[in-house]
C-alpha atoms as a PDB file:
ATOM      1  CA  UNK A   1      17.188  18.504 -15.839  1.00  0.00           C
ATOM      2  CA  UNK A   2      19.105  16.806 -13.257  1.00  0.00           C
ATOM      3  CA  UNK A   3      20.952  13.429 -13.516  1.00  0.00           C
ATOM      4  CA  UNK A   4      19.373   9.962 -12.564  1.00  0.00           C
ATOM      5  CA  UNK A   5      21.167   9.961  -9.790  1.00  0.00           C
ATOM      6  CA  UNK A   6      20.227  13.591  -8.636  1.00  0.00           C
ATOM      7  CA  UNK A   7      16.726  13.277  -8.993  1.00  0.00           C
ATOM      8  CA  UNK A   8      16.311   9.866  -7.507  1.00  0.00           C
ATOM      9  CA  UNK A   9      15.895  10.554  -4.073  1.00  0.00           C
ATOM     10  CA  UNK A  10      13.275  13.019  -5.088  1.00  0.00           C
ATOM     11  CA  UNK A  11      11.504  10.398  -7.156  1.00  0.00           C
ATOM     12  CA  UNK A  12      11.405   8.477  -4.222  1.00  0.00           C
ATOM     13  CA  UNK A  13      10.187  10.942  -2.210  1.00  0.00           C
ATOM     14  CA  UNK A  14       7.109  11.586  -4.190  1.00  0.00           C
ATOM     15  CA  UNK A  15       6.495   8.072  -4.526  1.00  0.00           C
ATOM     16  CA  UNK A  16       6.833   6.971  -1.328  1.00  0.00           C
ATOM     17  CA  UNK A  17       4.153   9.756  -0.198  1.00  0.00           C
ATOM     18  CA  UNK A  18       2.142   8.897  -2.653  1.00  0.00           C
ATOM     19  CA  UNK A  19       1.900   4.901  -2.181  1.00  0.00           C
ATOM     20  CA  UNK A  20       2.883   4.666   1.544  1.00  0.00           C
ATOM     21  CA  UNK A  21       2.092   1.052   1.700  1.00  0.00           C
ATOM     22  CA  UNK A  22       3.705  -0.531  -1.271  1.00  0.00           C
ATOM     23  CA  UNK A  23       3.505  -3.944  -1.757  1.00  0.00           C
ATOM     24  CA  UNK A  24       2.744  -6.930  -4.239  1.00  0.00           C
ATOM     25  CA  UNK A  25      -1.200  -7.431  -4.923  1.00  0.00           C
ATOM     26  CA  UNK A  26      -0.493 -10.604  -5.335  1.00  0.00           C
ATOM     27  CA  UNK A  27      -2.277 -12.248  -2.296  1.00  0.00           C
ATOM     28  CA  UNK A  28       0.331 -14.874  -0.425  1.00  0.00           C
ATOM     29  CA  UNK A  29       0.586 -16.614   2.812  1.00  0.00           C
ATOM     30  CA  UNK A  30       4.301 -17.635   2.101  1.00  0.00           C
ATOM     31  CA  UNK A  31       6.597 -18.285   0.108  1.00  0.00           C
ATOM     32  CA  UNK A  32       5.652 -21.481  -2.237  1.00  0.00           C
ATOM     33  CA  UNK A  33       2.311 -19.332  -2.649  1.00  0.00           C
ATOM     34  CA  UNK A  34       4.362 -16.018  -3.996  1.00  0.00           C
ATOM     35  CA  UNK A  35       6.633 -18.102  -5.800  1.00  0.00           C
ATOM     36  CA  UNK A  36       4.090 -19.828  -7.758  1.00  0.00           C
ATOM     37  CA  UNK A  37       1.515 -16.727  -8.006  1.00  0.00           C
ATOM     38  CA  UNK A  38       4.791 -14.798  -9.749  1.00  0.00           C
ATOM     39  CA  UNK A  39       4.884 -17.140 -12.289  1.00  0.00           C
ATOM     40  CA  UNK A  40       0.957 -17.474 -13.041  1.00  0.00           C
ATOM     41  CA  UNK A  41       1.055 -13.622 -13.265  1.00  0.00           C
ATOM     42  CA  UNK A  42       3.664 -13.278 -16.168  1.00  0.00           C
ATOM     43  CA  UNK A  43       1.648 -11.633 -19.053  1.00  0.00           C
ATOM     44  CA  UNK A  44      -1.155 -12.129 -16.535  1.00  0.00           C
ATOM     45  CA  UNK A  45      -3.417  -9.211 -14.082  1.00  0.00           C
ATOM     46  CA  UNK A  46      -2.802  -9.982 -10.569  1.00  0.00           C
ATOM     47  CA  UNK A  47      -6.275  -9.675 -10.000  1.00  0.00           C
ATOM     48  CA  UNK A  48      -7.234 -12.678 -12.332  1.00  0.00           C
ATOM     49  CA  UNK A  49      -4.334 -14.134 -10.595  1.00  0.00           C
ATOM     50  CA  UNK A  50      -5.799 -13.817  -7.120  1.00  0.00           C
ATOM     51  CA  UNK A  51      -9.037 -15.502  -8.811  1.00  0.00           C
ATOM     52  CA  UNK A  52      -7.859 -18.638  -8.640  1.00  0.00           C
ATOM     53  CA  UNK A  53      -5.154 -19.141  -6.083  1.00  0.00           C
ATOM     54  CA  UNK A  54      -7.291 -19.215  -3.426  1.00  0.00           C
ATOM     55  CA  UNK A  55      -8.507 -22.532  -4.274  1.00  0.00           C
ATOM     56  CA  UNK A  56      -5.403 -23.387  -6.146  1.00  0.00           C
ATOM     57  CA  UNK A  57      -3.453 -23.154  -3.105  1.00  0.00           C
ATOM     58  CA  UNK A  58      -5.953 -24.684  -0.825  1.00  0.00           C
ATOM     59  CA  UNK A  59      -5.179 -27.893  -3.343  1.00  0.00           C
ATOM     60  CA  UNK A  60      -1.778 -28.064  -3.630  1.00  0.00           C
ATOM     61  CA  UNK A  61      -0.511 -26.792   0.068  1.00  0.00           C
ATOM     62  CA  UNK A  62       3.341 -27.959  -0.609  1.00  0.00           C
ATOM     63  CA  UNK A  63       5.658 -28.577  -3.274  1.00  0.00           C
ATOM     64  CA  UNK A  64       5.563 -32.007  -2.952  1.00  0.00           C
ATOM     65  CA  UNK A  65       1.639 -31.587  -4.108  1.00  0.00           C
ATOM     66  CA  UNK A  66       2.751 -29.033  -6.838  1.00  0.00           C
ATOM     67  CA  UNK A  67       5.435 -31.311  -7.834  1.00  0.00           C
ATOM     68  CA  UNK A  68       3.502 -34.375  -8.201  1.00  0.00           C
ATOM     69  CA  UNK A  69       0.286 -32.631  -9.695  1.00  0.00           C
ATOM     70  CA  UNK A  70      -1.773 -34.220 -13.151  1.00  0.00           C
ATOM     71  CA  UNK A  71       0.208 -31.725 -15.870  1.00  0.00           C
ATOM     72  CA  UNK A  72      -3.508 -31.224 -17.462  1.00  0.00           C
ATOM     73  CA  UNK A  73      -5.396 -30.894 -14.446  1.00  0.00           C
ATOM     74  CA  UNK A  74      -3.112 -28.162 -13.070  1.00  0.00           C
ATOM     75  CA  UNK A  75      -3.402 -26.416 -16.909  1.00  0.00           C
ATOM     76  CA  UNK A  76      -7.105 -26.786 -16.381  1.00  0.00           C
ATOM     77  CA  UNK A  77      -7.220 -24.462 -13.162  1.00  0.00           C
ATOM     78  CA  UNK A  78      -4.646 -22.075 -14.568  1.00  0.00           C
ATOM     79  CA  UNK A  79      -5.538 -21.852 -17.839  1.00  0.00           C
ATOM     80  CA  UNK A  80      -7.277 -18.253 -16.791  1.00  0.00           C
ATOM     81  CA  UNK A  81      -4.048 -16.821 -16.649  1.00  0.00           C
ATOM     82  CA  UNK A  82      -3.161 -17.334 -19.955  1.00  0.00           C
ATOM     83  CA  UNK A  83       0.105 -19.349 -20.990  1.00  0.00           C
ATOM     84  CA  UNK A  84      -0.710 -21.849 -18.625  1.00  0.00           C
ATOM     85  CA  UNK A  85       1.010 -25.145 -20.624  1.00  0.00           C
ATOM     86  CA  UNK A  86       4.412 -23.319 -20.077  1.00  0.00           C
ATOM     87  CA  UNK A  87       3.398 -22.111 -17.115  1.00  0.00           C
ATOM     88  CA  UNK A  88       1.995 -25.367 -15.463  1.00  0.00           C
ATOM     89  CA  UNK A  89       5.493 -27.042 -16.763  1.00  0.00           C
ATOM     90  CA  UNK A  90       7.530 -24.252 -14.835  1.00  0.00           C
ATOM     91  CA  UNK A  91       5.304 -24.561 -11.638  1.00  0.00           C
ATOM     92  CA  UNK A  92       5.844 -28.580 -11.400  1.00  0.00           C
ATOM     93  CA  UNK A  93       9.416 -28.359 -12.110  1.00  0.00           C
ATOM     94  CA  UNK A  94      10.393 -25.654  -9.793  1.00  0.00           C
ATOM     95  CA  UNK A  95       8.628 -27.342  -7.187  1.00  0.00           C
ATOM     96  CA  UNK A  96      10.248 -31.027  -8.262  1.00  0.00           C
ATOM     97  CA  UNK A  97      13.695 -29.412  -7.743  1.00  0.00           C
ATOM     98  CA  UNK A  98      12.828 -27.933  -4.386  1.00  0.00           C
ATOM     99  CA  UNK A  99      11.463 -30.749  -3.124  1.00  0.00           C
ATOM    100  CA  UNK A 100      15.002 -32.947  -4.638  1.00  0.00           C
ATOM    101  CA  UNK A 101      17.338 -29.932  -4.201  1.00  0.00           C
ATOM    102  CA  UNK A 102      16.120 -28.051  -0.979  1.00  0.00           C
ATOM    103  CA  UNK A 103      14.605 -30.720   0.980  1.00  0.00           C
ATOM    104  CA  UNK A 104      11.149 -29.173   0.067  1.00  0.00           C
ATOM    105  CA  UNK A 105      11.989 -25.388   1.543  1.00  0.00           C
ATOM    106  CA  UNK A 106      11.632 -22.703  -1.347  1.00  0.00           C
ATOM    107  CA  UNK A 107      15.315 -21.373  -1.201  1.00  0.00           C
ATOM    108  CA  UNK A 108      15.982 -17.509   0.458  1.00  0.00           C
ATOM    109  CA  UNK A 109      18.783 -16.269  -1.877  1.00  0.00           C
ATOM    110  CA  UNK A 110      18.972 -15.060  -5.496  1.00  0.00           C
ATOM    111  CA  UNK A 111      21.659 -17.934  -6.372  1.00  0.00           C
ATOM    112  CA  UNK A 112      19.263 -20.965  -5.263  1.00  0.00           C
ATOM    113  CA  UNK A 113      15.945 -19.380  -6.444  1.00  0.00           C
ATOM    114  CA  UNK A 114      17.532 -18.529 -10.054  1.00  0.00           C
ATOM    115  CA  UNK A 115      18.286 -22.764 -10.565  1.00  0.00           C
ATOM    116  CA  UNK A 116      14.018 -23.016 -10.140  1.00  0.00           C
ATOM    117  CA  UNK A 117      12.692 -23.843 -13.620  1.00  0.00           C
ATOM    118  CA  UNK A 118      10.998 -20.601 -14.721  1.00  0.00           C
ATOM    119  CA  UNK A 119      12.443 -18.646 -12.165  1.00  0.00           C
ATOM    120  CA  UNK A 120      14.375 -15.515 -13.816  1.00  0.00           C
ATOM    121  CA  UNK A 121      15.609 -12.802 -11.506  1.00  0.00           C
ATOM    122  CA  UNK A 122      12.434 -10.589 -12.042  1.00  0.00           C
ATOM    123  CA  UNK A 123      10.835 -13.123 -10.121  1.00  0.00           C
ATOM    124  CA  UNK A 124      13.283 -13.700  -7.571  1.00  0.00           C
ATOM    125  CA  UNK A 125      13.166 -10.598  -6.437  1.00  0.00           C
ATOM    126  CA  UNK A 126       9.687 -10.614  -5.700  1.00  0.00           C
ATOM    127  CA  UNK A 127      10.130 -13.849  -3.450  1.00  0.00           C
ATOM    128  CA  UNK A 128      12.929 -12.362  -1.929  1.00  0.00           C
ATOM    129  CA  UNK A 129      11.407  -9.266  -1.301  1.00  0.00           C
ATOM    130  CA  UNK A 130       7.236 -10.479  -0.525  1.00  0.00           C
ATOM    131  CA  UNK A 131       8.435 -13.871   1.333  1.00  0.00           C
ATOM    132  CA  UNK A 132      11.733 -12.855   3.112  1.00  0.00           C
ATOM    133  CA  UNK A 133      12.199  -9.038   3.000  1.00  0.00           C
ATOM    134  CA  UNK A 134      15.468  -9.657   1.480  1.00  0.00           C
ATOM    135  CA  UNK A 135      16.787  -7.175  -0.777  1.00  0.00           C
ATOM    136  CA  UNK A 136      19.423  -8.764  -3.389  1.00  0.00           C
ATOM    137  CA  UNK A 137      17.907  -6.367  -6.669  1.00  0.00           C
ATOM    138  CA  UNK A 138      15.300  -4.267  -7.841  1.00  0.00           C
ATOM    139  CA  UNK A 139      12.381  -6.735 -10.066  1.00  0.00           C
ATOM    140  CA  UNK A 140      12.167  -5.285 -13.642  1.00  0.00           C
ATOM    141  CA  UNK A 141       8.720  -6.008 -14.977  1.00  0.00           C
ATOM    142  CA  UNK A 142       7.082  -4.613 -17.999  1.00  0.00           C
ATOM    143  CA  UNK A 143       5.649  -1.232 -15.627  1.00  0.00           C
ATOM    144  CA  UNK A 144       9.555  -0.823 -13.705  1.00  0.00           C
ATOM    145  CA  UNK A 145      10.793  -1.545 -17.427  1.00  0.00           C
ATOM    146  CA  UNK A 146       8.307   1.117 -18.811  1.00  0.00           C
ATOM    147  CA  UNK A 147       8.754   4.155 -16.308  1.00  0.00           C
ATOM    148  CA  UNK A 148      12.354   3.652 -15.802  1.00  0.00           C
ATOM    149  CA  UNK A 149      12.858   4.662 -19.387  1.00  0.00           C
ATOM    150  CA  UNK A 150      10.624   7.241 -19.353  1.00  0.00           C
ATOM    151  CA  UNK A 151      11.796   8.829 -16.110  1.00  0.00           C
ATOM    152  CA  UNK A 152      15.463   8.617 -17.930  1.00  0.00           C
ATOM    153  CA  UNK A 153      16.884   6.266 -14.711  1.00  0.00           C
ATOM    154  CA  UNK A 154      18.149   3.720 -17.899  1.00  0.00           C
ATOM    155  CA  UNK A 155      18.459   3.846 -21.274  1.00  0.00           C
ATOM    156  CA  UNK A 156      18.010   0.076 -21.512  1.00  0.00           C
ATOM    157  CA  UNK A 157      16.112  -2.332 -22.903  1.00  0.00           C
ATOM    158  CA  UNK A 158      16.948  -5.587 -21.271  1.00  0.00           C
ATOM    159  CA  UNK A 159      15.295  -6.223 -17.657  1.00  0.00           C
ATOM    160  CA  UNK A 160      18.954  -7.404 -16.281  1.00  0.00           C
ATOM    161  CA  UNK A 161      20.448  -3.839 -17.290  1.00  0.00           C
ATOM    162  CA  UNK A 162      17.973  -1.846 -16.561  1.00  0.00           C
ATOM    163  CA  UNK A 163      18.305  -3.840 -12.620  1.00  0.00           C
ATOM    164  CA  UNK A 164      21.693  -3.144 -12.699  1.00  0.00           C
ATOM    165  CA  UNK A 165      21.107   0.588 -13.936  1.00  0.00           C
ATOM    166  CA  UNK A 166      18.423   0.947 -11.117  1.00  0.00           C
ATOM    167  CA  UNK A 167      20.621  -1.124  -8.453  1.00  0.00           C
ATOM    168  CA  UNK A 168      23.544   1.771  -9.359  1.00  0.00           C
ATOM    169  CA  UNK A 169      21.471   4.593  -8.372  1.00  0.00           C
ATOM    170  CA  UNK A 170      18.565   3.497  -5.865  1.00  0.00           C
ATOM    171  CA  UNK A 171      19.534   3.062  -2.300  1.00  0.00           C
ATOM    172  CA  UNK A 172      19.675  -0.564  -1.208  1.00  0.00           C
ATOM    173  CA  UNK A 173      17.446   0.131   1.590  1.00  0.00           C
ATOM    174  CA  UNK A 174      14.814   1.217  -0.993  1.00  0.00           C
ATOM    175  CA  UNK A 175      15.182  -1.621  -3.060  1.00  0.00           C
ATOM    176  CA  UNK A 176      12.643  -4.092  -1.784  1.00  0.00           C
ATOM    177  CA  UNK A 177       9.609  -1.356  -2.050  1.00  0.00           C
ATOM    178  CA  UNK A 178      10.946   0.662  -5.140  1.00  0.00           C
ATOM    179  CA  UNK A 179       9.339  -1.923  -7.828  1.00  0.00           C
ATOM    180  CA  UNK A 180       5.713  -1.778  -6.031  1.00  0.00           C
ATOM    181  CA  UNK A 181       6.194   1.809  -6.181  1.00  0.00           C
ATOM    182  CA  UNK A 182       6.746   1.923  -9.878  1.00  0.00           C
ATOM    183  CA  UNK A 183       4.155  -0.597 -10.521  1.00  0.00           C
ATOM    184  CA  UNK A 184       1.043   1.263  -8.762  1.00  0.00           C
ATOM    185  CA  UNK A 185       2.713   4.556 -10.340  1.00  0.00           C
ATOM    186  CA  UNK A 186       2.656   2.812 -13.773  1.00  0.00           C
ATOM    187  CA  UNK A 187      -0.871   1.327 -13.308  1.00  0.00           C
ATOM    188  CA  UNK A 188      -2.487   4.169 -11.761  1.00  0.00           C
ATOM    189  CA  UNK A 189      -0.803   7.139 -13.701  1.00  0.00           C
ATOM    190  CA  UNK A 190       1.617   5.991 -16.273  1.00  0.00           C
ATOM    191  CA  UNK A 191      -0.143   3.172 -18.485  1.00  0.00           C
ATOM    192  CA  UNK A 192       1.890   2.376 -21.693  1.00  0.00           C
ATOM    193  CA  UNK A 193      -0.803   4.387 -24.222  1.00  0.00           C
ATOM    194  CA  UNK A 194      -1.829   7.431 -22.744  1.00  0.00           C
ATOM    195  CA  UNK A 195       0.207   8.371 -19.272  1.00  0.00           C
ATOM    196  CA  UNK A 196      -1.902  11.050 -17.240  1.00  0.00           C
ATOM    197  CA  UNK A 197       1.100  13.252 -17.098  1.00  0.00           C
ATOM    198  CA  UNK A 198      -0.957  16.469 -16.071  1.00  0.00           C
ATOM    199  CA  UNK A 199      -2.270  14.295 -12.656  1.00  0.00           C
ATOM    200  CA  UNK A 200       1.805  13.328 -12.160  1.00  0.00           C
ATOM    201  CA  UNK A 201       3.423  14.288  -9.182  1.00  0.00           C
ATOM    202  CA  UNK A 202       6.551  13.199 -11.393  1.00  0.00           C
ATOM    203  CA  UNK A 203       5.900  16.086 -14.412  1.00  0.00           C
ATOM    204  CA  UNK A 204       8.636  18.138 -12.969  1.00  0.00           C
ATOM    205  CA  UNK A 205      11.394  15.990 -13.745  1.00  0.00           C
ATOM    206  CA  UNK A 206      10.446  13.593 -16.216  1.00  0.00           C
ATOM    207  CA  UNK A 207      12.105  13.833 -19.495  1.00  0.00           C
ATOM    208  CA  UNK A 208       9.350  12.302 -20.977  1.00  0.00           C
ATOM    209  CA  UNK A 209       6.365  14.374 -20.189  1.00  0.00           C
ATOM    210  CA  UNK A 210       6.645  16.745 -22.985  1.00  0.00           C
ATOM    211  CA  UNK A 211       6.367  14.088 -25.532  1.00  0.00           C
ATOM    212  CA  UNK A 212       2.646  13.807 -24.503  1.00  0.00           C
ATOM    213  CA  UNK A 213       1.821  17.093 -23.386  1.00  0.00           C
ATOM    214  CA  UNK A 214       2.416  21.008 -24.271  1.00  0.00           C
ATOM    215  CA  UNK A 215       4.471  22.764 -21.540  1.00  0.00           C
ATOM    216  CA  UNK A 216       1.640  25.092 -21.580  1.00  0.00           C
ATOM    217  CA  UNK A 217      -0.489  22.088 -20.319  1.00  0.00           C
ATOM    218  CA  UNK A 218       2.408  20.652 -17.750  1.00  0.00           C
ATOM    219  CA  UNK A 219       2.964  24.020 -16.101  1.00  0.00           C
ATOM    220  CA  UNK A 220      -0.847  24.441 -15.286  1.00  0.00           C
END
């Protein structure tokens, strides 16, 4: 088997043939809307969260509107998503310090956008990357967390390492598609129960295969 760092270009490879068009599915117009989408869709489908934002967005246009919203009304048209006391609390806030902090402009850099209430750097990438095409990590969600263990590209646990362990071995200028990647590989192929290892363009060199299928079955 080769190392992470020999067989990630040919991860990439595969992937990027495979899902040509990578991108969030979370449906944005800019970057207040992506912002506050990531955060509804923690624990959350992104198709339940493109239920609501629609109209959500059509409500609250700014952060001044987010940041000045009734607490329970806003929990009443998120509460869909699940979470939605914590996450209502995270949306006002963030949007309160942009407004104070940034003169109402959702900040473009990983420094600014980590001070957001509710803003880790899982979602800062995605801003970065959906809103400005800026590529200061890799996002480490619970399907990059998933198949970068499985592919053997980290051994860790914790979404910051396992960035870092990606960030060491990906090439910058695949950073900003190479979580979309993993996440329609994970959702399409590699769910968490049962990965569909035999339909994997992957098989070849993941370590992992074998612990869910015979060789007999992998080298059909």
């Amino acid at each position: 088997m080769k190392s992470s760092v020999g067989r990630i270009e040919e991860i990439i490879a595969i992937l990027s043939e495979v899902y040509p068009s990578s991108r969030t599915a979370l449906k944005h117009e800019n970057p207040l809307q992506i912002l506050v989408a990531t955060i509804l869709s923690a624990q959350c489908t992104d198709e339940k969260v493109n239920q609501i934002t629609p109209s959500l967005f059509q409500k609250y246009p700014t952060p001044s509107d987010f940041a000045f919203a009734d607490k329970q009304e806003l929990e009443e048209e998120i509460k869909p998503t699940g979470f939605f006391r914590n996450k209502a609390k995270s949306i006002i806030n963030a949007s309160k310090k942009i407004v104070e902090d940034f003169e109402g402009v959702v900040p473009d850099n990983m420094e600014d956008l980590i001070t957001l209430p509710g803003v880790a750097r899982k979602t800062a990438n995605i801003v970065l990357s959906s809103a400005f095409k800026k590529a200061e990590g890799i996002a480490v969600d619970t399907h990059v967390r998933r198949l970068s263990q499985r592919l053997g590209l980290s051994k860790e646990k914790d979404p910051d390492k396992i960035e870092r362990d990606l960030m060491k071995i990906v090439p910058k200028e695949r950073w900003l598609d190479f979580n979309y990647m993993l996440v329609n590989h994970g959702r399409k192929i590699c769910p968490a129960r049962k990965p569909l290892c035999l339909q994997c363009g992957l098989k070849h060199i993941c370590p992992s295969a074998k612990d869910f299928y015979s060789e007999a079955d992998l080298n059909r």
